[in-house]
Protein backbone atom coordinates (compact mmCIF):
# COMPACT_ATOMS: atom_id res chain seq x y z
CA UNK A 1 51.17 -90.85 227.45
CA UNK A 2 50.91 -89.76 231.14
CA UNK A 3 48.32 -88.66 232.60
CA UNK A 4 47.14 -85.44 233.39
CA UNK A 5 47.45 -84.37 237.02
CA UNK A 6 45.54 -82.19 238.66
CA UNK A 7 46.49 -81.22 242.44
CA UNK A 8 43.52 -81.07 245.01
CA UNK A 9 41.18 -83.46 242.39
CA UNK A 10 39.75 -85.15 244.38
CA UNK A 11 40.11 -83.33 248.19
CA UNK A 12 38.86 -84.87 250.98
CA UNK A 13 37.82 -82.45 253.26
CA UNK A 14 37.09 -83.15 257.28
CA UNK A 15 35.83 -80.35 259.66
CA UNK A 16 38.54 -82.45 262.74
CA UNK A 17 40.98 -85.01 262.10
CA UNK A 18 44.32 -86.67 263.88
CA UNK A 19 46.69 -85.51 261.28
CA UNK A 20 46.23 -85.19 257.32
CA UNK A 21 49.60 -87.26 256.95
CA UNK A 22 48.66 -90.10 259.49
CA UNK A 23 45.16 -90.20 256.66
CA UNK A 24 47.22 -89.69 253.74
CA UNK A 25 49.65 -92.43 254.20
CA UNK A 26 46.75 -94.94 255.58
CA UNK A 27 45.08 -93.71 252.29
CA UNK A 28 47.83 -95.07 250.40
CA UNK A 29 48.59 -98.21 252.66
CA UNK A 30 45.21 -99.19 251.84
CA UNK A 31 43.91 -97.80 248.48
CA UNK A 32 45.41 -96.43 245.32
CA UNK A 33 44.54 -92.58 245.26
CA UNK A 34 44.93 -90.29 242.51
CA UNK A 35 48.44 -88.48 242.51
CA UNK A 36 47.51 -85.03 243.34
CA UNK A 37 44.74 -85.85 245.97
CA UNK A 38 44.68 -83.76 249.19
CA UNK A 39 43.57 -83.81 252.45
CA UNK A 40 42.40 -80.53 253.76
CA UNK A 41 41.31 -80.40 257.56
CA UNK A 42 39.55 -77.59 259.45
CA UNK A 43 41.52 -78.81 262.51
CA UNK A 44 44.09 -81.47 263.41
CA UNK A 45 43.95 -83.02 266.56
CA UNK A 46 47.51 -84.50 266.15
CA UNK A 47 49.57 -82.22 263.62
CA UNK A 48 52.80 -82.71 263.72
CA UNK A 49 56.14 -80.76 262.77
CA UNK A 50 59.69 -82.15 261.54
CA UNK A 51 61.18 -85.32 263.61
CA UNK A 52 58.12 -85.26 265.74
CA UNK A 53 57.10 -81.90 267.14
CA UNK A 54 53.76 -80.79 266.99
CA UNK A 55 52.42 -78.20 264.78
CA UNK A 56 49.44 -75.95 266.93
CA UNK A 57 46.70 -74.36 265.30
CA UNK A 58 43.34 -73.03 266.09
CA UNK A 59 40.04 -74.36 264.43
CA UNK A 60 39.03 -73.03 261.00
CA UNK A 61 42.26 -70.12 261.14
CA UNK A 62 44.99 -71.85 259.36
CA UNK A 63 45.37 -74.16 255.89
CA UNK A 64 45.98 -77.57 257.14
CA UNK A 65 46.65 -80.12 253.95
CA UNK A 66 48.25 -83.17 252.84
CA UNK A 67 49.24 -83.73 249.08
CA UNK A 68 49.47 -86.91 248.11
CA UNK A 69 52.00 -87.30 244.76
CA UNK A 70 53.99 -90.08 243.01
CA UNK A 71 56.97 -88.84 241.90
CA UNK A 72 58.69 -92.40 240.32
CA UNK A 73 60.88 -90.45 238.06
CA UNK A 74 62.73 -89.56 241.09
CA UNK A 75 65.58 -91.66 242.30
CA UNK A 76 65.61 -92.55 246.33
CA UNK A 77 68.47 -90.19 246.86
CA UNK A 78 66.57 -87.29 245.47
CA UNK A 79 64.28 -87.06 248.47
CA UNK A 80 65.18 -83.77 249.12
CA UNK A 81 63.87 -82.63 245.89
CA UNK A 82 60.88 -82.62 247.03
CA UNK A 83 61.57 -79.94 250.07
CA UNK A 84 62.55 -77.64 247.10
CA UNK A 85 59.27 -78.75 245.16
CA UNK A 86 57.41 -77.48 248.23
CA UNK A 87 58.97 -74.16 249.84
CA UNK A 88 59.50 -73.02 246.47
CA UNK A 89 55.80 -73.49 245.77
CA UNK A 90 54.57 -72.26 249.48
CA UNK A 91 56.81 -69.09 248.96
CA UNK A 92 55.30 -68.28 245.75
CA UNK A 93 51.78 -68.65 246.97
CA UNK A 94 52.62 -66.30 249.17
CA UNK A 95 54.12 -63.51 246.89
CA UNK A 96 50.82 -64.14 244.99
CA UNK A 97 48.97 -62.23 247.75
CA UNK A 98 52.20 -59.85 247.74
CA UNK A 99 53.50 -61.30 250.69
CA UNK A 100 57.16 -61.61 250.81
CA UNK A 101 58.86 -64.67 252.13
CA UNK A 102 62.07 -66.59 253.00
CA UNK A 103 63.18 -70.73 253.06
CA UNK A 104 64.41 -71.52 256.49
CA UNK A 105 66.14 -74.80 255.85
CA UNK A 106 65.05 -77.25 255.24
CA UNK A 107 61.78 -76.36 254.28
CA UNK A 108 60.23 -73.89 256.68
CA UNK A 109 59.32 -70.27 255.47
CA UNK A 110 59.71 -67.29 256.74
CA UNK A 111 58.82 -63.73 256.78
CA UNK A 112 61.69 -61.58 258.24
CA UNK A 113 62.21 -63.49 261.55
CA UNK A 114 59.22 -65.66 261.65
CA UNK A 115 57.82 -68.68 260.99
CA UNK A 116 54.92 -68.51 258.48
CA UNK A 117 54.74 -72.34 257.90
CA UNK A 118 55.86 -75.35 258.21
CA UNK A 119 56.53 -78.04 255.96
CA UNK A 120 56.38 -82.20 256.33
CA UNK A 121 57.27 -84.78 253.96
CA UNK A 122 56.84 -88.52 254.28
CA UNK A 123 58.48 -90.60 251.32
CA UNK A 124 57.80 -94.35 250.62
CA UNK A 125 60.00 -95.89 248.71
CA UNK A 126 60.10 -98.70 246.27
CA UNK A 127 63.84 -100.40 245.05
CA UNK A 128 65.25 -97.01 244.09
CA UNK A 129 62.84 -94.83 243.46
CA UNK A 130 60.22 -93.10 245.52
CA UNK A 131 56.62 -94.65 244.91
CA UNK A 132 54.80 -92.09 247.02
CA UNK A 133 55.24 -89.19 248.75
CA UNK A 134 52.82 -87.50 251.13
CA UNK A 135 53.20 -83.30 251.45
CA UNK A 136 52.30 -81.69 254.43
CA UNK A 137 51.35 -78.08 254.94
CA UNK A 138 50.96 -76.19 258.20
CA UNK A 139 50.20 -72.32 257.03
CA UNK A 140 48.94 -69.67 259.62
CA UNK A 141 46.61 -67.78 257.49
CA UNK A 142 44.12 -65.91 259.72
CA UNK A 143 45.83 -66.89 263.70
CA UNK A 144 46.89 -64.10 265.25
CA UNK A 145 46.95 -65.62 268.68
CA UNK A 146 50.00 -68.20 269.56
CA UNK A 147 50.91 -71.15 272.04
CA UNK A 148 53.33 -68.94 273.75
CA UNK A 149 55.79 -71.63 273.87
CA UNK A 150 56.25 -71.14 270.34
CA UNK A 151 59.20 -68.97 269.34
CA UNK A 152 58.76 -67.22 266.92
CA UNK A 153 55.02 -67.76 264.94
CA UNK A 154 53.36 -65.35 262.46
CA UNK A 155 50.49 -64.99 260.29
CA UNK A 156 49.29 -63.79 256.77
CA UNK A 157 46.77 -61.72 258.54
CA UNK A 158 49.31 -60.31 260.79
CA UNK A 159 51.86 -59.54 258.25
CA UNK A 160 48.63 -58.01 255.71
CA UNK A 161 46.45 -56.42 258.32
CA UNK A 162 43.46 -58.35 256.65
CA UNK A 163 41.49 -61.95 256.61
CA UNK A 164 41.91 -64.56 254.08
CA UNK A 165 39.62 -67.16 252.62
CA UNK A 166 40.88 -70.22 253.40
CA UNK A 167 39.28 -72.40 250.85
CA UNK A 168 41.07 -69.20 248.79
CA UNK A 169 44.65 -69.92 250.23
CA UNK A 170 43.84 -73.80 249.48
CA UNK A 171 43.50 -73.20 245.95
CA UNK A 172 46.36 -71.45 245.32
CA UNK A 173 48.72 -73.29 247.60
CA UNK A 174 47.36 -76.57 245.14
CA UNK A 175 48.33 -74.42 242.02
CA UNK A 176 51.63 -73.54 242.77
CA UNK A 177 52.44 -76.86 243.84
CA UNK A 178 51.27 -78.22 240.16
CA UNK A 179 53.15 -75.11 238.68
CA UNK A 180 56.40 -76.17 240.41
CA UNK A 181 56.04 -80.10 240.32
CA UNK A 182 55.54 -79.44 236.39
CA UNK A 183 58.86 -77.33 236.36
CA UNK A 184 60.51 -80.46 238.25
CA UNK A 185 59.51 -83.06 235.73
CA UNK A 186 60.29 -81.02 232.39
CA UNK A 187 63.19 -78.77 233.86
CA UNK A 188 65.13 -81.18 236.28
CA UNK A 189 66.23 -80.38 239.83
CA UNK A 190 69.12 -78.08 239.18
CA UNK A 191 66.92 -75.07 237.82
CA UNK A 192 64.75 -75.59 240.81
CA UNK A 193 67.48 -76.31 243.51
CA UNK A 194 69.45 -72.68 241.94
CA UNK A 195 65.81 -70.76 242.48
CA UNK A 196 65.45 -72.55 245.89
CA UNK A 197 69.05 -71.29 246.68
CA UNK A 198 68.16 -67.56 245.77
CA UNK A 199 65.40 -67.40 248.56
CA UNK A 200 67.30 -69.08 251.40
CA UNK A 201 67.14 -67.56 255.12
CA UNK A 202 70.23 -65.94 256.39
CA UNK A 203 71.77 -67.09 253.18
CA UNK A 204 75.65 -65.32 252.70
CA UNK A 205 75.17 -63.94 256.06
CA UNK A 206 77.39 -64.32 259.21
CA UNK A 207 75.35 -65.66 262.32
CA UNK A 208 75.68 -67.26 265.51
CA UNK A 209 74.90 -70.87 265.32
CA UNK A 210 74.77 -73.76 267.70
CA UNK A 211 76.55 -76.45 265.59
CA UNK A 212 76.48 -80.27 267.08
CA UNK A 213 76.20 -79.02 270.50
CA UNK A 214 78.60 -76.06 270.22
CA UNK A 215 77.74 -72.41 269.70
CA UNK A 216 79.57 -70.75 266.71
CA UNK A 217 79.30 -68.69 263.97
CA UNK A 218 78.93 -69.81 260.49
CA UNK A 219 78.15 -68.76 257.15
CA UNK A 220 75.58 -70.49 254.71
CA UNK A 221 76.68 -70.76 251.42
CA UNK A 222 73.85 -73.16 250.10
CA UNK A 223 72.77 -76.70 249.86
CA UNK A 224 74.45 -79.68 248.47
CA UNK A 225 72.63 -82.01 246.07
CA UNK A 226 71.44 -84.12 249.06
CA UNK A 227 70.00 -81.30 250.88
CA UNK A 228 72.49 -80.92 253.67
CA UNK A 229 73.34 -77.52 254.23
CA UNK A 230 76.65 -75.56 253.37
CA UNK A 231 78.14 -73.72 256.27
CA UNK A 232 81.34 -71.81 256.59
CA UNK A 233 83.10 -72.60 259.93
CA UNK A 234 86.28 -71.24 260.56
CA UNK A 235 87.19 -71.16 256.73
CA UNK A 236 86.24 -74.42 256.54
CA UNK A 237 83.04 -75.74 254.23
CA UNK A 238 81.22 -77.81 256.13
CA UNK A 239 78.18 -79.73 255.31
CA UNK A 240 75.30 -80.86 258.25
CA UNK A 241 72.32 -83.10 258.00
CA UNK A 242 69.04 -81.34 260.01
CA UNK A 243 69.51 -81.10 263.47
CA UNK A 244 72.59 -81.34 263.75
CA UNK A 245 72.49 -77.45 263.69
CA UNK A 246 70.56 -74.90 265.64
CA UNK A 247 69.81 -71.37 264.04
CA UNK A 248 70.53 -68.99 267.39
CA UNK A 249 68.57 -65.25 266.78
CA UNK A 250 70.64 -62.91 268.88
């Protein structure tokens, strides 16, 4: 019988660290944590975004966690699952404080035109499955002031006109992950990856796009079973791998 799992039992909390991933996957590397632990910072040092970029927040003002799971009943090729596991569950956090919300592909979420959060998963595999897989959450919660090189940032606080309790936000973020990672392993991907579908940015929408280089305007249709992304170019269905396409807000 499997066990039970319970996400954020234990969490390890730190007022400052480098990066809750960079911990998480040492954690692993070294150790054999519960699935569901988390890493929950005050402030990262070292945060980091998709492909490298860095992820700002102020001390104390945002929710700042890795979840560490191990999802073996998923096959390599299913990595993407797990971006639908996660914006589904971020996004419905959210609506639990009645704060409506959109998937950006791959896995950041929006309200309206801006970014909310941001969303990082490391895999490790093993033969052809995936042994671990480390979650990581960058939520503004309480920020309401911005690097102003980012483009386009926003805030629950902003969009409610009110504070949050971190430690709150936490708690629910860690439900609604074990809510939706349940759904995944009794109701498959398809129900999930339909529901994930429903909530997508721009989705069925004509826009301008910068695709491989070269601005356009495309359509998105939805999301293949590998995660790339379904675009209509010209007529023509075309499928792209992240960054290899640039959403353009004009």
């Amino acid at each position: 019988m499997q066990r039970s799992i319970i996400i954020g039992r234990p969490t390890i909390t730190f007022d400052t660290i480098d990066s809750t991933n960079d911990y998480a996957t040492s954690l692993v590397s070294n150790s054999n944590p519960n699935e569901g632990t988390v890493i929950w910072a005050h402030y990262q040092s070292k945060g980091r975004g998709q492909i490298g970029s860095k992820w700002s927040a102020e001390h104390g003002e945002s929710l700042l966690m890795s979840v560490i799971l191990q999802p073996r009943f998923l096959m390599a090729y299913q990595q993407f699952t797990l971006n639908i596991l996660a914006s589904l569950a971020l996004r419905s956090a959210l609506a639990s404080y009645e704060i409506e919300a959109k998937i950006k592909w791959p896995n950041d979420i929006y309200i309206g035109k801006r970014k909310v959060c941001g969303i990082l998963i490391q895999n490790i595999l093993q033969g052809k499955s995936i042994k671990n897989a480390i979650i990581g959450i960058g939520l503004n919660v309480n920020q309401d002031r911005f690097d102003p090189l980012l483009p386009n940032p926003i805030s629950m606080k902003i969009v409610a006109e009110k504070m949050f309790d971190v430690s709150d936000v936490k708690s629910r973020v860690c439900q609604h992950l074990q809510h939706f990672y349940h759904r995944l392993r009794e109701e498959g991907f398809e129900v999930l990856k339909e529901e994930y579908m429903n909530l997508l940015y721009l989705k069925n929408e004509v826009r301008k796009y910068e695709i491989k280089g070269v601005e356009g305007e495309g359509e998105i249709l939805g999301i293949s079973d590998l995660g790339k992304l379904q675009l209509k170019v010209e007529g023509e269905v075309r499928e792209f791998n992240f960054r290899e396409i640039k959403y353009l807000h004009k």
